[in-house]
PDB file of N, CA and C in Angstrom:
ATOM      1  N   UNK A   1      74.384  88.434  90.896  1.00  0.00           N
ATOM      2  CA  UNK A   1      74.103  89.260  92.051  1.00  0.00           C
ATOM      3  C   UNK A   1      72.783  89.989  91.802  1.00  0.00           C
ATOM      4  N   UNK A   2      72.070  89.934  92.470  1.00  0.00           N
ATOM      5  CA  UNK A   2      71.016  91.031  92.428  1.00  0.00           C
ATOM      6  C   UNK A   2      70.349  91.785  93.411  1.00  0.00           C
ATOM      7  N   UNK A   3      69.887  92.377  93.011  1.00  0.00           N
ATOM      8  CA  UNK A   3      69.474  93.979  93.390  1.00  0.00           C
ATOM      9  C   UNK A   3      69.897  94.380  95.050  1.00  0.00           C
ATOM     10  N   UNK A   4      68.790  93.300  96.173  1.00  0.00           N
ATOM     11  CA  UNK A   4      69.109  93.141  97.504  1.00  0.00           C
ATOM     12  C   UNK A   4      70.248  92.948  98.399  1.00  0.00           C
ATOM     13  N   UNK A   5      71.392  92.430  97.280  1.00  0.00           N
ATOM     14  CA  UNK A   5      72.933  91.689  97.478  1.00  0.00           C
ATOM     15  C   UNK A   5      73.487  93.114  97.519  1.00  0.00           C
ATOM     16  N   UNK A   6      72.966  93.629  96.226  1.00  0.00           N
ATOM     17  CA  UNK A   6      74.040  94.796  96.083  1.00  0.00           C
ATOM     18  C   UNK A   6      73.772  96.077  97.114  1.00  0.00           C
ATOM     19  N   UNK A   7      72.182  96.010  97.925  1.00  0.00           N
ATOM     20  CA  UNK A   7      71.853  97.287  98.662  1.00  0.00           C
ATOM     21  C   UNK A   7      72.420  96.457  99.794  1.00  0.00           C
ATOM     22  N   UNK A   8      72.206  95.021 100.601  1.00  0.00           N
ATOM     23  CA  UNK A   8      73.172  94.806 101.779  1.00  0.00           C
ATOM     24  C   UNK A   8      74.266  94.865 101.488  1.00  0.00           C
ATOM     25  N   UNK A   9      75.339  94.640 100.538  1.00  0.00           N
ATOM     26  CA  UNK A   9      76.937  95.380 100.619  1.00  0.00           C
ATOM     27  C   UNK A   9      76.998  96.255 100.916  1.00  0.00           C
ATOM     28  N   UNK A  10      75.748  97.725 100.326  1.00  0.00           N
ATOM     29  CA  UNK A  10      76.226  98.910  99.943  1.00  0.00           C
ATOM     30  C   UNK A  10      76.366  99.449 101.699  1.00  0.00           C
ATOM     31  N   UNK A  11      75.200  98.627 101.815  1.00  0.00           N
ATOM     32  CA  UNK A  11      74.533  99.143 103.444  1.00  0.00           C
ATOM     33  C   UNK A  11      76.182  98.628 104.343  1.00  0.00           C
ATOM     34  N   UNK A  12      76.479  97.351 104.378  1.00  0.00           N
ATOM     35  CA  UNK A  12      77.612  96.755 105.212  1.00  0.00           C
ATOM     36  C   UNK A  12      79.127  98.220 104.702  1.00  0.00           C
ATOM     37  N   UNK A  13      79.309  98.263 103.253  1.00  0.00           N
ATOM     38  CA  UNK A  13      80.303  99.106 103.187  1.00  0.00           C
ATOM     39  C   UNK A  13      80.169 100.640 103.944  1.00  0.00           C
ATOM     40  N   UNK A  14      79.148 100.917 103.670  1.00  0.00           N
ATOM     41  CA  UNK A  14      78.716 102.446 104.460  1.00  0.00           C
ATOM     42  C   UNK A  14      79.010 102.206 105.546  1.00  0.00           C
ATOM     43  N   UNK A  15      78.273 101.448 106.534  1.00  0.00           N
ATOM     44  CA  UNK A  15      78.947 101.045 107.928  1.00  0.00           C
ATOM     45  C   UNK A  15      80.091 101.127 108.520  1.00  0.00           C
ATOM     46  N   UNK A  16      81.007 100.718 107.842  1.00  0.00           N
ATOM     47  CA  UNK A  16      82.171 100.108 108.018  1.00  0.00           C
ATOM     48  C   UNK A  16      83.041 101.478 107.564  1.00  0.00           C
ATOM     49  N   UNK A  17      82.536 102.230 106.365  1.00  0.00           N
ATOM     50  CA  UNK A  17      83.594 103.419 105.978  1.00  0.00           C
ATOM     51  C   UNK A  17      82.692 104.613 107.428  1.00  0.00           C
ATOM     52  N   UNK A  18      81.850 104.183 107.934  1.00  0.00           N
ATOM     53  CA  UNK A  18      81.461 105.206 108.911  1.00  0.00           C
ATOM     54  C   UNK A  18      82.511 105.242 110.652  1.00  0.00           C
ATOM     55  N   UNK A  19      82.784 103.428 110.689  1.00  0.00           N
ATOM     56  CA  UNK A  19      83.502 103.481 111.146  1.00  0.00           C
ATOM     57  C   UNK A  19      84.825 103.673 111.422  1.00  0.00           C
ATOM     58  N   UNK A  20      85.279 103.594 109.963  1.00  0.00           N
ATOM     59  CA  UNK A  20      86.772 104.148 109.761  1.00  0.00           C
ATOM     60  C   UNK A  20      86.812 105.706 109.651  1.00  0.00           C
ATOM     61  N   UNK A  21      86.033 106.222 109.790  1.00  0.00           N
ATOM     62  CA  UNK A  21      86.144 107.725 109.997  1.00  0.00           C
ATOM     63  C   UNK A  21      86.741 107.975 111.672  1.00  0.00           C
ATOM     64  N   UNK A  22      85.864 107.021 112.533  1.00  0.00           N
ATOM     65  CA  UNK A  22      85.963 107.582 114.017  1.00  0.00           C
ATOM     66  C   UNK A  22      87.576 106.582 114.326  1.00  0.00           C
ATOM     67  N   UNK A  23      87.678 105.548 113.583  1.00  0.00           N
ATOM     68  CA  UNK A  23      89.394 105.212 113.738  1.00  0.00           C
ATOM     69  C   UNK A  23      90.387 106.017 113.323  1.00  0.00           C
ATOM     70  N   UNK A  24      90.023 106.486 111.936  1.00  0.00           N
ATOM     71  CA  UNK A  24      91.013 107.300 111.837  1.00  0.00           C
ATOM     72  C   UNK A  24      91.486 108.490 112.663  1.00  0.00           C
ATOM     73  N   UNK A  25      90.235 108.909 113.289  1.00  0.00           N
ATOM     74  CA  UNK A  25      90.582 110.053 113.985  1.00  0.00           C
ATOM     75  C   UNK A  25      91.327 109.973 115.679  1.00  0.00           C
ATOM     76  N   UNK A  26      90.726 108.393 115.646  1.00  0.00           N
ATOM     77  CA  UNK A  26      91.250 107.762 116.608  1.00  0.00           C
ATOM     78  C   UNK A  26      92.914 107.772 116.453  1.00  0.00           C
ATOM     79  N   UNK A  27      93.360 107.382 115.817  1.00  0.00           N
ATOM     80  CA  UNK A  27      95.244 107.051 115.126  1.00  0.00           C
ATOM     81  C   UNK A  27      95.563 108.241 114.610  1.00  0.00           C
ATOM     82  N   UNK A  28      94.651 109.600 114.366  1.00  0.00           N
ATOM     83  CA  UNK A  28      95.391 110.921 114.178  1.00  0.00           C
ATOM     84  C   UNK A  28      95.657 111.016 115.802  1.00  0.00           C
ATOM     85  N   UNK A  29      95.129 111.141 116.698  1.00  0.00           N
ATOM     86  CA  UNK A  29      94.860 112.023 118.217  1.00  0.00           C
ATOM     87  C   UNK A  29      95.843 110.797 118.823  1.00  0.00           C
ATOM     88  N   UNK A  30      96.177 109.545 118.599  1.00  0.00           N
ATOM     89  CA  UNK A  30      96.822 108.923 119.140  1.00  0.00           C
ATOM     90  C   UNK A  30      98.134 109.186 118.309  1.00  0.00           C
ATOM     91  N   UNK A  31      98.866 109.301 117.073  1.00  0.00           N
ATOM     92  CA  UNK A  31     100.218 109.977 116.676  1.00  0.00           C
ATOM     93  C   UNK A  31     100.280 111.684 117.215  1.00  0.00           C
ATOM     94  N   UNK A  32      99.092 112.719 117.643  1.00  0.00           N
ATOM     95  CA  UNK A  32      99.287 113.666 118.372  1.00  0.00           C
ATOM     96  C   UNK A  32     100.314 113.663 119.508  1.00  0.00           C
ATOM     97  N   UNK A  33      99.599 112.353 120.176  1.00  0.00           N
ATOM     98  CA  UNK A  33      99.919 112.446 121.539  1.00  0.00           C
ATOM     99  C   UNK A  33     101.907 111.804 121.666  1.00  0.00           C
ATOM    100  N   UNK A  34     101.673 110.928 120.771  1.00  0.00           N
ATOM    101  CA  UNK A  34     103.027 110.493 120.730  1.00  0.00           C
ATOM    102  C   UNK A  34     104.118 111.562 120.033  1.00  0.00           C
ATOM    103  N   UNK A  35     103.509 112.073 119.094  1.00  0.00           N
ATOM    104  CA  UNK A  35     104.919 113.256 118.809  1.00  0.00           C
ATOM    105  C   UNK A  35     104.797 114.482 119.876  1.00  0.00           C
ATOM    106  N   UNK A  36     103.985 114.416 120.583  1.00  0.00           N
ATOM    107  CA  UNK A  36     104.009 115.635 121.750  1.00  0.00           C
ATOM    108  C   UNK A  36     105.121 114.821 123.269  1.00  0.00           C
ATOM    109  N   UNK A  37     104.586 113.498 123.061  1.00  0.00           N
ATOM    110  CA  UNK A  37     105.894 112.448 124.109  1.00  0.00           C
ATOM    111  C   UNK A  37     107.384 112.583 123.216  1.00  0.00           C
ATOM    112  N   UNK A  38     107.517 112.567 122.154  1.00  0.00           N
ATOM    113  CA  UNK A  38     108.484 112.532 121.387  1.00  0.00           C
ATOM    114  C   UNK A  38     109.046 113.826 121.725  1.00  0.00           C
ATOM    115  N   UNK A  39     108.567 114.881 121.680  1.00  0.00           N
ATOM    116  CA  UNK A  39     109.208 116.259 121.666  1.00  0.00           C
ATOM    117  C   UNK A  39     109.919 116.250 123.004  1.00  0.00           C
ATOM    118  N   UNK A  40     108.585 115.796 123.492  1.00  0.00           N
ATOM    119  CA  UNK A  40     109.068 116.431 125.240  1.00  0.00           C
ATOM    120  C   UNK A  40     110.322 115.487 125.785  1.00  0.00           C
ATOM    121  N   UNK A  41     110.309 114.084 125.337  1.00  0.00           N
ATOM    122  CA  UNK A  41     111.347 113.438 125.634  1.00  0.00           C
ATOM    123  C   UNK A  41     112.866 114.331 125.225  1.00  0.00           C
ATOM    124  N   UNK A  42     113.014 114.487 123.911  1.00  0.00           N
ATOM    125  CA  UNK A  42     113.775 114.441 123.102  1.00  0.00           C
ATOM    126  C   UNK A  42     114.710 116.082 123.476  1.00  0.00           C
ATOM    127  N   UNK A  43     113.417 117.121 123.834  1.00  0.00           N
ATOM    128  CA  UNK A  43     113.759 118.583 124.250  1.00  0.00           C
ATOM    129  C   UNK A  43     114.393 118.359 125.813  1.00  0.00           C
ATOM    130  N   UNK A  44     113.765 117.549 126.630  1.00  0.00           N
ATOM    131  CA  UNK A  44     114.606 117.230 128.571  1.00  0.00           C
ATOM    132  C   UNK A  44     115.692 116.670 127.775  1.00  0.00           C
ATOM    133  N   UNK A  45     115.879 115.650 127.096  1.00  0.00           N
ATOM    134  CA  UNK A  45     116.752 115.072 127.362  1.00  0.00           C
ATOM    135  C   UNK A  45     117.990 115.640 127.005  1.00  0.00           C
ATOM    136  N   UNK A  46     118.021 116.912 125.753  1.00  0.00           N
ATOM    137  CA  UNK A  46     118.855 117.715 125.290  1.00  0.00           C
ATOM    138  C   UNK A  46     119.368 119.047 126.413  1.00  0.00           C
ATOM    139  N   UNK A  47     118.198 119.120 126.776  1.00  0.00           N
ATOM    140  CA  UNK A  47     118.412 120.487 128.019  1.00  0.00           C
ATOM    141  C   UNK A  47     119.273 119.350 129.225  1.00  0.00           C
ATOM    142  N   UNK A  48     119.223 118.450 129.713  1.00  0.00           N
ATOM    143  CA  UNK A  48     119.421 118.030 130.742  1.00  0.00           C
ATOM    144  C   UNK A  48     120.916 117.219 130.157  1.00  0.00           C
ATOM    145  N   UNK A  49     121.945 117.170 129.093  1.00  0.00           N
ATOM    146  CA  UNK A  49     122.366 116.464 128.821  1.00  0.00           C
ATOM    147  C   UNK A  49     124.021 117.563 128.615  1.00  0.00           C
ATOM    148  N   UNK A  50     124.927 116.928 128.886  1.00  0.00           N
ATOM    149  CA  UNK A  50     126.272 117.786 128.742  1.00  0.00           C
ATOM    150  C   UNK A  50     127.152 117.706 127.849  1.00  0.00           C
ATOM    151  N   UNK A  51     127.870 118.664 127.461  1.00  0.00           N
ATOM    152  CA  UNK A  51     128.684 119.049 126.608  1.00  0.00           C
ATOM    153  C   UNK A  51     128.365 119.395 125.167  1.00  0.00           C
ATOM    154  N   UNK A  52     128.846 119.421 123.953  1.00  0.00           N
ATOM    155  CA  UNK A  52     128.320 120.521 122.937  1.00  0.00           C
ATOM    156  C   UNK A  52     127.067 120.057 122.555  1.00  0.00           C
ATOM    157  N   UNK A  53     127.120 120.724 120.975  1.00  0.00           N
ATOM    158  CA  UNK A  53     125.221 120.599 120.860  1.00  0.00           C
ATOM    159  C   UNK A  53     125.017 119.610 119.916  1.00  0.00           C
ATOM    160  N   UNK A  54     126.261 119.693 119.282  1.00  0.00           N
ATOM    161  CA  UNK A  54     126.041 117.616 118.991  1.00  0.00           C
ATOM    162  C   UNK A  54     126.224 116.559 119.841  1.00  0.00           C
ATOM    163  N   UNK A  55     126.987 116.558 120.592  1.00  0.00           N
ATOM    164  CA  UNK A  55     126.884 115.671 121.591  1.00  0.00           C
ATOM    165  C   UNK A  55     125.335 115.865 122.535  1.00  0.00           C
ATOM    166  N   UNK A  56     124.906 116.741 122.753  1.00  0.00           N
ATOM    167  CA  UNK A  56     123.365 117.087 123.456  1.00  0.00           C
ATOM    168  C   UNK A  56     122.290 116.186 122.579  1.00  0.00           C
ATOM    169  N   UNK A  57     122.710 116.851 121.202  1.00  0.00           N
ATOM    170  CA  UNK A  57     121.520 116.227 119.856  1.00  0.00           C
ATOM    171  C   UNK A  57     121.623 114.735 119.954  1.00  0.00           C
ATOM    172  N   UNK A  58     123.170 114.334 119.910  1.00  0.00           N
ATOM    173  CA  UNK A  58     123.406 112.521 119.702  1.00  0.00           C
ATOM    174  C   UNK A  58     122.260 112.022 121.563  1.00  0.00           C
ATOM    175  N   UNK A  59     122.513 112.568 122.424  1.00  0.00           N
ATOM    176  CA  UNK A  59     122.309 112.327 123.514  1.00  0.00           C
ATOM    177  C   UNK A  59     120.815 112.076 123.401  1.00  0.00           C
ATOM    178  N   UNK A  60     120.388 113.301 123.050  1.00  0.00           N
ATOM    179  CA  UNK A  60     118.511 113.217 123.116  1.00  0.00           C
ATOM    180  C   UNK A  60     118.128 112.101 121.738  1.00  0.00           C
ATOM    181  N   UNK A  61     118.573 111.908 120.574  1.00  0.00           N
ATOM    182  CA  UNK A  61     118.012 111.331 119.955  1.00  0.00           C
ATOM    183  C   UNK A  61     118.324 109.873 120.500  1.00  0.00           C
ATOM    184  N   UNK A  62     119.049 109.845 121.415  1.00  0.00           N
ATOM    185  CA  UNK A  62     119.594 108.174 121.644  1.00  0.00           C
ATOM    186  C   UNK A  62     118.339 107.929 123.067  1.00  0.00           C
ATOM    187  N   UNK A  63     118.305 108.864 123.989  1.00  0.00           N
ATOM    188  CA  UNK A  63     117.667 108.739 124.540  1.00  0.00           C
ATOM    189  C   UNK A  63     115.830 108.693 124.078  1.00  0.00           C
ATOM    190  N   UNK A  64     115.953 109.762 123.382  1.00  0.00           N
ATOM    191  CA  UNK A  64     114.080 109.568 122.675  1.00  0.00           C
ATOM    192  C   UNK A  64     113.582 108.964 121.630  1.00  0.00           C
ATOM    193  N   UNK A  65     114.765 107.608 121.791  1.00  0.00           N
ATOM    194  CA  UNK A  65     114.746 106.408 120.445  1.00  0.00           C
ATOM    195  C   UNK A  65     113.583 105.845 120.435  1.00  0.00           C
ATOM    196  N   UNK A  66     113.380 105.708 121.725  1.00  0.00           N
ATOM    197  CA  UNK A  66     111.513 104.625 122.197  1.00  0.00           C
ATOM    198  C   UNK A  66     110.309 105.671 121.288  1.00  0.00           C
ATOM    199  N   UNK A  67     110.307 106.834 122.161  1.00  0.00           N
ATOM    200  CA  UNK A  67     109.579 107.524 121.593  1.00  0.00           C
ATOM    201  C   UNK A  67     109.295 107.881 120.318  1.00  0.00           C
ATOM    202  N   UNK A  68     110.471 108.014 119.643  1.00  0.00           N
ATOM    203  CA  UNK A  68     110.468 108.084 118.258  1.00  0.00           C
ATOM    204  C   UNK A  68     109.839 107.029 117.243  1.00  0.00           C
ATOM    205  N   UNK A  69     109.924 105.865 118.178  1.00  0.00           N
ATOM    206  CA  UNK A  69     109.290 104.152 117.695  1.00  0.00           C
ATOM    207  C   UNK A  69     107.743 104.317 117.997  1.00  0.00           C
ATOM    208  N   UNK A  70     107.703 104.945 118.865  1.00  0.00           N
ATOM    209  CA  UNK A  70     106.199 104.625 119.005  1.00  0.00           C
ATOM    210  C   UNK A  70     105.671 105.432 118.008  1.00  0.00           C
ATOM    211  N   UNK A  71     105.821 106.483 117.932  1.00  0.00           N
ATOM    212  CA  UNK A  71     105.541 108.157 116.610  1.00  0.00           C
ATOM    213  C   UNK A  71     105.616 107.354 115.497  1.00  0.00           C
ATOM    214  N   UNK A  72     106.464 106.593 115.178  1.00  0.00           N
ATOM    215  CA  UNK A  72     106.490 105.935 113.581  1.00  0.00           C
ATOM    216  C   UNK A  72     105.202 104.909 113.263  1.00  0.00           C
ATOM    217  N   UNK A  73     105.513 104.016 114.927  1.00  0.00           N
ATOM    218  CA  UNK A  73     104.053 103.107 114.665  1.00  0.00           C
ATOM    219  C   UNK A  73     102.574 103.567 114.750  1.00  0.00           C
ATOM    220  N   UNK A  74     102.704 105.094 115.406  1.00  0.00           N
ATOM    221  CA  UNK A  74     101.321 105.427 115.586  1.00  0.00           C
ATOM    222  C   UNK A  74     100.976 106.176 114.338  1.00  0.00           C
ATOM    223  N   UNK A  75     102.341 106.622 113.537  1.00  0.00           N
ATOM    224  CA  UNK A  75     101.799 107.310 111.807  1.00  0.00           C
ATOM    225  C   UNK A  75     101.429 106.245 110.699  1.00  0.00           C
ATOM    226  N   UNK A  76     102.157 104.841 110.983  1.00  0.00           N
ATOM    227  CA  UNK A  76     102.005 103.535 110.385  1.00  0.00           C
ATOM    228  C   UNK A  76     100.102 103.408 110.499  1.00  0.00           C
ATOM    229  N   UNK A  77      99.456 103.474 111.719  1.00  0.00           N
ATOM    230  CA  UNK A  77      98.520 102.853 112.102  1.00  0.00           C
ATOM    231  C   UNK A  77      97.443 103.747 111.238  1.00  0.00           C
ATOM    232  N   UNK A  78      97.934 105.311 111.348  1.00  0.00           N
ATOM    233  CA  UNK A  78      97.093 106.057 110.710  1.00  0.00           C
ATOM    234  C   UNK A  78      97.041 106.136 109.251  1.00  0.00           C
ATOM    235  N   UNK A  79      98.159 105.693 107.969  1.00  0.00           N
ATOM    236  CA  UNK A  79      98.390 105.275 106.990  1.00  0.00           C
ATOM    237  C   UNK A  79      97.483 103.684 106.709  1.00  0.00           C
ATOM    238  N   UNK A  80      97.319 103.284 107.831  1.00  0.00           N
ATOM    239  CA  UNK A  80      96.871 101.927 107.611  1.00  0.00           C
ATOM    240  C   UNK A  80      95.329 101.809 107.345  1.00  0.00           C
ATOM    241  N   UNK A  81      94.708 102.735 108.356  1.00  0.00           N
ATOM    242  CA  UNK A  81      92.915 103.441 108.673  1.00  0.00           C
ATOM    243  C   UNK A  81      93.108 104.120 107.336  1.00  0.00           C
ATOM    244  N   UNK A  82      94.045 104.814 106.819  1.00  0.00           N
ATOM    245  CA  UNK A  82      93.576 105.738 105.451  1.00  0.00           C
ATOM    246  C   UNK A  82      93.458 104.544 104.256  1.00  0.00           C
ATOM    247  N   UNK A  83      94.223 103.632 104.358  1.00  0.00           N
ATOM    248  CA  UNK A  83      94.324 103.008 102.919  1.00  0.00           C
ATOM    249  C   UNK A  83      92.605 101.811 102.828  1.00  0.00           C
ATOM    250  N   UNK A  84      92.996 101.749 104.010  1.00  0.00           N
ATOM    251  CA  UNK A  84      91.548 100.814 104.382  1.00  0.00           C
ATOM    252  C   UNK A  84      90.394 101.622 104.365  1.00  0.00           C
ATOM    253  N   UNK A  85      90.324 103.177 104.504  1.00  0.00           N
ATOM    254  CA  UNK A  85      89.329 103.420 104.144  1.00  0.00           C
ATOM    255  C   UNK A  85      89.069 103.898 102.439  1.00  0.00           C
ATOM    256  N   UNK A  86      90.294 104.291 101.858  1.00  0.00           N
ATOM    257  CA  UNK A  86      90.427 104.244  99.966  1.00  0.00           C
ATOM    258  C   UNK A  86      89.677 102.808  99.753  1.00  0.00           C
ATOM    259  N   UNK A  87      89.673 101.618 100.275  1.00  0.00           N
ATOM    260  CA  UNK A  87      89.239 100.182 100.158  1.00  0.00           C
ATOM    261  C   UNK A  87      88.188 100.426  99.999  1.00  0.00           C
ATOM    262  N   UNK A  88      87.537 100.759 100.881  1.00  0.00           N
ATOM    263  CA  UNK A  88      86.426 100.536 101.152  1.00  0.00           C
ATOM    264  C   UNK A  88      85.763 101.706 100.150  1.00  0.00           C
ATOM    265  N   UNK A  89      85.972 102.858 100.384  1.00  0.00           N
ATOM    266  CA  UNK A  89      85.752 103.097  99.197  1.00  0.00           C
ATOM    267  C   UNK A  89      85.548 103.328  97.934  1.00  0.00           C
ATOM    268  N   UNK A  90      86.526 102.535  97.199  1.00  0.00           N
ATOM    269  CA  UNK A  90      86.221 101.708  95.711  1.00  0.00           C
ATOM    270  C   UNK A  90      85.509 100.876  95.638  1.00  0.00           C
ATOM    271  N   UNK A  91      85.225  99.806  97.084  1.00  0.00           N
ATOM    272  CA  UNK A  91      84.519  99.059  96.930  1.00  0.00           C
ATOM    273  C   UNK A  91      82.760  99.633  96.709  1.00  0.00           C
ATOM    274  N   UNK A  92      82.703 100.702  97.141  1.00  0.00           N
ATOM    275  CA  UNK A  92      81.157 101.689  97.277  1.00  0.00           C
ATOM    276  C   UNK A  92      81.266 101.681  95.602  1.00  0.00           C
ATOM    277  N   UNK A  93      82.219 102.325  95.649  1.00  0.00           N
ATOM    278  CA  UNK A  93      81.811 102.841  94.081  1.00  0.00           C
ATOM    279  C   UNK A  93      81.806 101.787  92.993  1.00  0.00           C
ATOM    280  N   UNK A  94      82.315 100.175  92.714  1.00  0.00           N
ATOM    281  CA  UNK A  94      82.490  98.569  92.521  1.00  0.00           C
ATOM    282  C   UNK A  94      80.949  98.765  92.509  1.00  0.00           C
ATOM    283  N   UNK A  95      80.036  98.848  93.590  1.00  0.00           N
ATOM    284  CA  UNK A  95      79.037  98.001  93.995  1.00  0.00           C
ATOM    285  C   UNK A  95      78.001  99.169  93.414  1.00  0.00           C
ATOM    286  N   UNK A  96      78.215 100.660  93.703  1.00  0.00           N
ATOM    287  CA  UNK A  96      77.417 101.136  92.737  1.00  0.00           C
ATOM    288  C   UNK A  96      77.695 101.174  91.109  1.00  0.00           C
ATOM    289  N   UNK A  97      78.536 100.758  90.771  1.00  0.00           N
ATOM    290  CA  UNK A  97      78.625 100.813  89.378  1.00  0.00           C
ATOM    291  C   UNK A  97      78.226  99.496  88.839  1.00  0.00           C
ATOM    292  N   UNK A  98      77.860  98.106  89.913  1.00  0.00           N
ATOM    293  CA  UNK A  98      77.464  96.876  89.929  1.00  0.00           C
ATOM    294  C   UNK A  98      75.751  97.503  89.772  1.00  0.00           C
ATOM    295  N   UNK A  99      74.684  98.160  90.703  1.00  0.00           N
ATOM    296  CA  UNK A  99      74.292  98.324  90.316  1.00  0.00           C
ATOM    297  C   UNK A  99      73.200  99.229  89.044  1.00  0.00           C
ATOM    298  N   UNK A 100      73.953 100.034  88.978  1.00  0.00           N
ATOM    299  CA  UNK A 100      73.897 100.894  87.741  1.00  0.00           C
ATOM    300  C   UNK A 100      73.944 100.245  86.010  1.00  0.00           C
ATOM    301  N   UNK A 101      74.603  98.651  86.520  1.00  0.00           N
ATOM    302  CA  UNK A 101      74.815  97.772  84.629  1.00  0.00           C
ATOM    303  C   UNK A 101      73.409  97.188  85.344  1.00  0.00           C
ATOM    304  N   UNK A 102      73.313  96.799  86.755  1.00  0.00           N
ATOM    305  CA  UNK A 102      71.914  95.795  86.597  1.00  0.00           C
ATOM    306  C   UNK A 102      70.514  96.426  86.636  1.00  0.00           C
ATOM    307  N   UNK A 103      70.462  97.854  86.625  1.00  0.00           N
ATOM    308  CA  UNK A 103      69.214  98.915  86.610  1.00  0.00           C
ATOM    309  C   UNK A 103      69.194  98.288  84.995  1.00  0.00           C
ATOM    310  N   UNK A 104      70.305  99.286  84.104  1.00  0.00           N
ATOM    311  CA  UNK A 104      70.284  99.142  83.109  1.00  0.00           C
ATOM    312  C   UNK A 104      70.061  97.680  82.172  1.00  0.00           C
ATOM    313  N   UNK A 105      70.654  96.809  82.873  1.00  0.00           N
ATOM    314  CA  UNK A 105      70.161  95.270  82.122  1.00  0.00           C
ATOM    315  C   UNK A 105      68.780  95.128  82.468  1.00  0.00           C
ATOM    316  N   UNK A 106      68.071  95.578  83.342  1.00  0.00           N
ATOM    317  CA  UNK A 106      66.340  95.110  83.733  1.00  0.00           C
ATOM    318  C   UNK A 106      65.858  96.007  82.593  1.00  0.00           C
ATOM    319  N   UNK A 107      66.445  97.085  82.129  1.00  0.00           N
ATOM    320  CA  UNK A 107      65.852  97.697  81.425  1.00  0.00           C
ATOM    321  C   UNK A 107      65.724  97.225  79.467  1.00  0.00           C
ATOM    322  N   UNK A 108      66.678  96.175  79.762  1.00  0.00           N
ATOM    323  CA  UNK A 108      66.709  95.990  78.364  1.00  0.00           C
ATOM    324  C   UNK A 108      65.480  94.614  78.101  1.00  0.00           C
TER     325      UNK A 108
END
């Protein structure tokens, strides 16, 4: 590998961890919105639902089952943008420590 290889990776990885910044924040504001659907489902459906407060609780959680699915997949998505961006960033630090042995080998 040399020198040019390792500044277009570095350049392509920067890119790419620049864009996983605005996803991630994308899949935080999108699990916002779903545990705020989750609540609101889950709180009508308990207020609007009869007899004691376990039977209310069994009621709303049966009813705000969807919602609750979507909240899991939208915290999944945001776990997914975080690990992919840890990737990408080892790979920065791979490619600078790639070139940091080949500074040092020109030098020998």
């Amino acid at each position: 590998m040399n020198p040019s290889d390792i500044i277009r990776e570095l350049q392509e990885l920067t890119a790419e961890n620049k864009k996983g910044v605005t996803a991630l924040y994308e899949a935080e504001t999108d699990l916002a919105r779903t545990e705020l659907e989750l609540d609101q489902t889950e709180a009508g459906a308990f207020i609007s639902a009869a007899g004691s407060i376990a039977e209310r609780t069994a009621v709303a959680k049966l009813e705000s089952a969807e919602a609750r699915f979507q909240r899991d997949l939208a915290k999944a998505q945001v776990n997914r943008v975080r690990t992919k961006l840890r990737v990408i960033e080892s790979a920065i630090m791979a490619q600078a420590t790639m070139s940091k042995l080949l500074q040092a080998e020109m030098k020998l």
